[in-house]
PDB file of N, CA and C in Angstrom:
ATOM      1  N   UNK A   1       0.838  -1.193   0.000  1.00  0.00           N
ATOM      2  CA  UNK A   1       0.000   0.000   0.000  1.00  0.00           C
ATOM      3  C   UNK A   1       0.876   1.247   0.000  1.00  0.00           C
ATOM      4  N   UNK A   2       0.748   2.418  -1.056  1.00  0.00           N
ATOM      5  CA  UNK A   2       1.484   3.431  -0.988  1.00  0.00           C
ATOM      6  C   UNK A   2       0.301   4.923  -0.412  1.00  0.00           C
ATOM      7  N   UNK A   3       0.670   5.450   0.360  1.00  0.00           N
ATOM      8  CA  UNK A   3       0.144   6.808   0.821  1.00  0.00           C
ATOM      9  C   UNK A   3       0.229   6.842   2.150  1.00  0.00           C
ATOM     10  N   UNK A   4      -0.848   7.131   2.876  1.00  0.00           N
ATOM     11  CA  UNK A   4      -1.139   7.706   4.337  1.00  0.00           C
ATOM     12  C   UNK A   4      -2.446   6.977   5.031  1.00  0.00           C
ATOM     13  N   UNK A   5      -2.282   5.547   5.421  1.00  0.00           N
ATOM     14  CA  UNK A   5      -3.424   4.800   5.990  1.00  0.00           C
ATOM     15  C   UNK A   5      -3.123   4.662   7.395  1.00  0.00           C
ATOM     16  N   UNK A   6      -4.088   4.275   8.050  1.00  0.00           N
ATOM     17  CA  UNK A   6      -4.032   3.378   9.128  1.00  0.00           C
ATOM     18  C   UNK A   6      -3.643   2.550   9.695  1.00  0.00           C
ATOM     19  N   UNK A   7      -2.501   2.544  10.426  1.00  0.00           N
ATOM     20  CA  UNK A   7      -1.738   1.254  11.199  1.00  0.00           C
ATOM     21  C   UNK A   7      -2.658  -0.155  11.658  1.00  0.00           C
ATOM     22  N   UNK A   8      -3.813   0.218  12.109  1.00  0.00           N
ATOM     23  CA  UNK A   8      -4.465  -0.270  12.665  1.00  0.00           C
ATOM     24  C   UNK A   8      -5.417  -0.907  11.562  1.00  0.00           C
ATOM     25  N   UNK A   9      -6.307  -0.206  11.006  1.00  0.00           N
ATOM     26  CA  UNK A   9      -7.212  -0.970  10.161  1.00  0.00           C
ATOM     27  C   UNK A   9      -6.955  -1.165   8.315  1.00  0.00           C
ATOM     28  N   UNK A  10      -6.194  -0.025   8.344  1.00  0.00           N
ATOM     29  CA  UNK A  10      -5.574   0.174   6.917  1.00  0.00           C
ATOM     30  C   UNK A  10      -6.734   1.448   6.032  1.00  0.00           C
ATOM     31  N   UNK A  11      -7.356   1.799   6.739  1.00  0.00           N
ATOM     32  CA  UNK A  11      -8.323   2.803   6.353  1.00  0.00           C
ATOM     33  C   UNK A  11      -7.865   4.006   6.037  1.00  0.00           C
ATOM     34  N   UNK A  12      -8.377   4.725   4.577  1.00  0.00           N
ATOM     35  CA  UNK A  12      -7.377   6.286   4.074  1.00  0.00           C
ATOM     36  C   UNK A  12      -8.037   7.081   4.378  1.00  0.00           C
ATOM     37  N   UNK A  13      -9.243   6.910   5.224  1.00  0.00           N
ATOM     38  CA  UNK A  13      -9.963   8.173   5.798  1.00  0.00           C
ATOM     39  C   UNK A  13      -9.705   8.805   7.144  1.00  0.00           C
ATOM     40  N   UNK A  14      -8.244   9.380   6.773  1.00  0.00           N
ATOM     41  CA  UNK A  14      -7.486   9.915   8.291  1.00  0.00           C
ATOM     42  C   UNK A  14      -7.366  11.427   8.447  1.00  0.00           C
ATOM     43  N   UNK A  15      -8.162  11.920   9.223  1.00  0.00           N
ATOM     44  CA  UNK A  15      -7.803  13.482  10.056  1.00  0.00           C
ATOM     45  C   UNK A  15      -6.256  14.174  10.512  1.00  0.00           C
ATOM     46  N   UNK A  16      -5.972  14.957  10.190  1.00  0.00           N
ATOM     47  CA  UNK A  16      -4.623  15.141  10.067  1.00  0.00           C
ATOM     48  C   UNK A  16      -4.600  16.643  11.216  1.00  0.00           C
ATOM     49  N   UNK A  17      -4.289  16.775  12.586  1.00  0.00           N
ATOM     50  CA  UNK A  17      -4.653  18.081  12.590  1.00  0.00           C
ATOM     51  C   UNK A  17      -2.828  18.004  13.323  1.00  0.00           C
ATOM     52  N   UNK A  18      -2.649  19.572  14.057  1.00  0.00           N
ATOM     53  CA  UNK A  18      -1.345  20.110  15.169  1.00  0.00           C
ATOM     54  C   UNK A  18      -1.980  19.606  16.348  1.00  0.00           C
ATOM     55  N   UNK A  19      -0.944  19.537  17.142  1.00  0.00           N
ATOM     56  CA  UNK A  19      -0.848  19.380  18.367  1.00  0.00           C
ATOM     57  C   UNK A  19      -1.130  20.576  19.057  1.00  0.00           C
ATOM     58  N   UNK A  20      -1.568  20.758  20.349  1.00  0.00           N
ATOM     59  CA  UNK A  20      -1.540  22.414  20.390  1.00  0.00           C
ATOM     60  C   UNK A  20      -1.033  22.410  22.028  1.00  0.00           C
ATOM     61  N   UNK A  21      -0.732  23.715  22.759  1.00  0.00           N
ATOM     62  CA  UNK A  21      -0.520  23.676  24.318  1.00  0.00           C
ATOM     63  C   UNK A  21      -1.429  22.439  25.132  1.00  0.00           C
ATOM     64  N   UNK A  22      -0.424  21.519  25.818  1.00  0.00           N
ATOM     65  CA  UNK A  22      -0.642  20.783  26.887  1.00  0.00           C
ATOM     66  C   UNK A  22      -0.868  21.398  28.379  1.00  0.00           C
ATOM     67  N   UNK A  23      -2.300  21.316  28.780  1.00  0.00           N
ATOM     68  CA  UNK A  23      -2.689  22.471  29.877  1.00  0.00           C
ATOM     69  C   UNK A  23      -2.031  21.441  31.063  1.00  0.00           C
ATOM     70  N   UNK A  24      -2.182  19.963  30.745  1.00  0.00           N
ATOM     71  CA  UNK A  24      -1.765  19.027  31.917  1.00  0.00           C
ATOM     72  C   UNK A  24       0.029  18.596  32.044  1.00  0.00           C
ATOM     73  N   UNK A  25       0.970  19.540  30.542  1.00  0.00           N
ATOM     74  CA  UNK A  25       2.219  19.488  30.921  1.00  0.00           C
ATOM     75  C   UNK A  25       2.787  20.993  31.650  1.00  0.00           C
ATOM     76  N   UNK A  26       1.595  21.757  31.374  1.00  0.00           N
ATOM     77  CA  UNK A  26       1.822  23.517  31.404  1.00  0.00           C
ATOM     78  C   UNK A  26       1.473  23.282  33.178  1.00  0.00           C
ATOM     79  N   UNK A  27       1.003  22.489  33.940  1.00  0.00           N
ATOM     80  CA  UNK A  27       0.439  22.531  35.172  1.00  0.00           C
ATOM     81  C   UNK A  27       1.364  21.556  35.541  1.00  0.00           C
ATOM     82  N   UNK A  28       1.245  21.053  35.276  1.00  0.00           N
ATOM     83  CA  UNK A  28       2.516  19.785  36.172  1.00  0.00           C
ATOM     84  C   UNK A  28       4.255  20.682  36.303  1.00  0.00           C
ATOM     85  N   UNK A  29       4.310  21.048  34.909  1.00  0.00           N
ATOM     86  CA  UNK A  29       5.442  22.106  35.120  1.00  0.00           C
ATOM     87  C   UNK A  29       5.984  22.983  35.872  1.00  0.00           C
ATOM     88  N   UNK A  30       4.620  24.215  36.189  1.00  0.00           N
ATOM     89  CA  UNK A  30       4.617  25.219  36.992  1.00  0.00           C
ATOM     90  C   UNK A  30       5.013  24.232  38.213  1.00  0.00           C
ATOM     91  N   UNK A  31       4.205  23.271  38.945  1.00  0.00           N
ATOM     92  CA  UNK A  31       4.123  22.396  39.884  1.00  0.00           C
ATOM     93  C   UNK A  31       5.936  22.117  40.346  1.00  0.00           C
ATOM     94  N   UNK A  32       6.561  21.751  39.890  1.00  0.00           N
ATOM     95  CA  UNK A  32       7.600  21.226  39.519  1.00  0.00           C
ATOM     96  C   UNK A  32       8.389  22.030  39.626  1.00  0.00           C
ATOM     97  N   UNK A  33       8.542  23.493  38.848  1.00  0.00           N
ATOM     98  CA  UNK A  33       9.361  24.414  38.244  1.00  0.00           C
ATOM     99  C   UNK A  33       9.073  25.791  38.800  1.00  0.00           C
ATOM    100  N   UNK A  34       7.928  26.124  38.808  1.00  0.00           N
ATOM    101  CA  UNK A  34       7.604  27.481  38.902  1.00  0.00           C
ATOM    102  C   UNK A  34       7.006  27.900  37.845  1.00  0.00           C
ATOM    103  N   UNK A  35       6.811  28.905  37.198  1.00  0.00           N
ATOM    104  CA  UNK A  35       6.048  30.144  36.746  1.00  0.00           C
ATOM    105  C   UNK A  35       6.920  29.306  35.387  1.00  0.00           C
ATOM    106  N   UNK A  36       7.961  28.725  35.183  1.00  0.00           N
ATOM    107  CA  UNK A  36       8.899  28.896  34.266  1.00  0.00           C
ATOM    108  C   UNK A  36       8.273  27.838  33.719  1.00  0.00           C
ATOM    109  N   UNK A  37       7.949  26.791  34.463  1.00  0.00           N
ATOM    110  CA  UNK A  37       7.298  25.578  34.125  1.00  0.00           C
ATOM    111  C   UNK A  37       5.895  25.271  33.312  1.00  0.00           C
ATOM    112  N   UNK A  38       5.106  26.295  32.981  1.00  0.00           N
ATOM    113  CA  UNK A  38       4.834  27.130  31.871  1.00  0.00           C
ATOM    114  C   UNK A  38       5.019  26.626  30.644  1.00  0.00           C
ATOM    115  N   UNK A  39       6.465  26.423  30.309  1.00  0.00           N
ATOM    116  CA  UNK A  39       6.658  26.276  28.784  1.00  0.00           C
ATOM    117  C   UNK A  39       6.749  24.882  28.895  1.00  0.00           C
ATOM    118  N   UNK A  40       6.276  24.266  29.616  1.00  0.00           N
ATOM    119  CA  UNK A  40       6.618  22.321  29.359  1.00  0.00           C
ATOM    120  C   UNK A  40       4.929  22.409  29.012  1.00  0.00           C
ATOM    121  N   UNK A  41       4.404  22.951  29.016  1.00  0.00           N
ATOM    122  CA  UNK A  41       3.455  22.567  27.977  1.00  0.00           C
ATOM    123  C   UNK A  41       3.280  22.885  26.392  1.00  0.00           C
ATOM    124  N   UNK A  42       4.150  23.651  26.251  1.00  0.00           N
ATOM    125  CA  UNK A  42       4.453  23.685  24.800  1.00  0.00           C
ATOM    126  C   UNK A  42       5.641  22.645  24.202  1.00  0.00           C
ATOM    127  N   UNK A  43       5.877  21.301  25.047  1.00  0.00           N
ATOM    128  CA  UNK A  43       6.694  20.584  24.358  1.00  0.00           C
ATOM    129  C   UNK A  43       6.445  19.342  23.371  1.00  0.00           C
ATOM    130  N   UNK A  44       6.647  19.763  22.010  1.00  0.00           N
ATOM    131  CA  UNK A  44       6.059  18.236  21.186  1.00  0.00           C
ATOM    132  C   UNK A  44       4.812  18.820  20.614  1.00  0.00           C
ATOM    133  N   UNK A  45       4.600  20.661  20.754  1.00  0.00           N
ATOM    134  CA  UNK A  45       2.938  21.230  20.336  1.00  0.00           C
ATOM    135  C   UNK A  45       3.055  21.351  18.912  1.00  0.00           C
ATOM    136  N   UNK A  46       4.027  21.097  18.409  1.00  0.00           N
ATOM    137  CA  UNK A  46       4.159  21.437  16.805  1.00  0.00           C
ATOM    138  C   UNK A  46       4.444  19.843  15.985  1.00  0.00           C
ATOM    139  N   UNK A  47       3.887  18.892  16.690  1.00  0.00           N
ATOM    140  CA  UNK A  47       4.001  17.872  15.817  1.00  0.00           C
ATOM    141  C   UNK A  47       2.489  17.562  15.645  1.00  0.00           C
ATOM    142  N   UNK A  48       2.605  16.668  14.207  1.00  0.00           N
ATOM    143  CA  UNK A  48       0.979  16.260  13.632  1.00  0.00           C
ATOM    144  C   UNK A  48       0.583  15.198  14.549  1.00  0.00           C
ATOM    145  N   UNK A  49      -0.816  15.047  14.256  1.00  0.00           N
ATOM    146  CA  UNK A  49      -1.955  13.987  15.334  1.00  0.00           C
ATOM    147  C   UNK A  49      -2.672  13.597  13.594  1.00  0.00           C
ATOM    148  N   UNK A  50      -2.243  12.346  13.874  1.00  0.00           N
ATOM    149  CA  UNK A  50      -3.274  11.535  12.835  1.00  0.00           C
ATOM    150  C   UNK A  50      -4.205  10.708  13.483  1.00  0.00           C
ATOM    151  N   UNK A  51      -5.913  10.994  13.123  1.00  0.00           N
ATOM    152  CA  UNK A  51      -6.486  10.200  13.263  1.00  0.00           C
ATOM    153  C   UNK A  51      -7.284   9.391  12.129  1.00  0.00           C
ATOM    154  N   UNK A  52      -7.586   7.997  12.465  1.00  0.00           N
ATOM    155  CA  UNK A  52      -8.490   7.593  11.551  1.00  0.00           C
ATOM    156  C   UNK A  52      -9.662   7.984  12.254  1.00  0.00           C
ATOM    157  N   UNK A  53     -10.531   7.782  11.048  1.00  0.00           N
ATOM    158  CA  UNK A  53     -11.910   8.387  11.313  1.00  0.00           C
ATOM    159  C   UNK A  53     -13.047   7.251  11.014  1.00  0.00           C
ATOM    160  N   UNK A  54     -12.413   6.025  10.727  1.00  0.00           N
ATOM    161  CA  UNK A  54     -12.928   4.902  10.750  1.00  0.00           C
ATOM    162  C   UNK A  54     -13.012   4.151  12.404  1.00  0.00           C
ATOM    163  N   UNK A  55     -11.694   3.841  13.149  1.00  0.00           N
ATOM    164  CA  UNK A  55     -11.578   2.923  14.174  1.00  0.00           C
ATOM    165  C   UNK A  55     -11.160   3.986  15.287  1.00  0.00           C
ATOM    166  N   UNK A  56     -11.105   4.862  14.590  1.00  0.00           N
ATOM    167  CA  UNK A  56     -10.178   6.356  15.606  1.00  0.00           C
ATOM    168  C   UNK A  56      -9.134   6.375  16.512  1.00  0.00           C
ATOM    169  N   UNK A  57      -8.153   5.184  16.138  1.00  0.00           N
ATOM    170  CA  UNK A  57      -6.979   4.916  16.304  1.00  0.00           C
ATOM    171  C   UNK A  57      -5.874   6.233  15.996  1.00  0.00           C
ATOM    172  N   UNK A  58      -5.495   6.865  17.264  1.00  0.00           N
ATOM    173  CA  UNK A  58      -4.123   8.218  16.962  1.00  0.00           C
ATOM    174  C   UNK A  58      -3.083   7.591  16.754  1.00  0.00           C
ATOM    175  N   UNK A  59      -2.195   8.499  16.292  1.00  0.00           N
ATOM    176  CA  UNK A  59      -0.662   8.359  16.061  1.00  0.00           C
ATOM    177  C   UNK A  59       0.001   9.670  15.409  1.00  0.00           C
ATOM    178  N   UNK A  60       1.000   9.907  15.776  1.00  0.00           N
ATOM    179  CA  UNK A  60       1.633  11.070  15.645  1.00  0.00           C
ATOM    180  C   UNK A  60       3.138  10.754  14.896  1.00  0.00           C
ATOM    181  N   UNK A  61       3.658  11.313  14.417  1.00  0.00           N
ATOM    182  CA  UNK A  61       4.678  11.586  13.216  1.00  0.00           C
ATOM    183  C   UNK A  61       5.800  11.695  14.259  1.00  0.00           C
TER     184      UNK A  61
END
């Protein structure tokens, strides 16, 4: 199979969106860190989220 399917079911009907701020790495951070701890929720926010839209199995790039 050549393109962009599903690990899981093999289905090409997959949602492609960004990752965006993690409010539960941005809070655990502060927790941890301080005020500074903040930016651990922006870590990993710029990678893709593939979903199928068949079995709705994620996976990320």
């Amino acid at each position: 199979m050549e393109g962009l399917f599903c690990p899981k079911c093999h289905s090409r009907d997959i949602h492609i969106d960004k990752k965006g701020y993690s409010l539960t790495k941005g809070v655990v951070g502060t927790l941890v860190l301080g005020p500074v701890g903040l930016i651990a929720g922006k870590h990993k926010s710029n990678k893709l989220r593939y979903t199928c839209r068949q079995c709705g199995h994620q996976w990320h790039d």
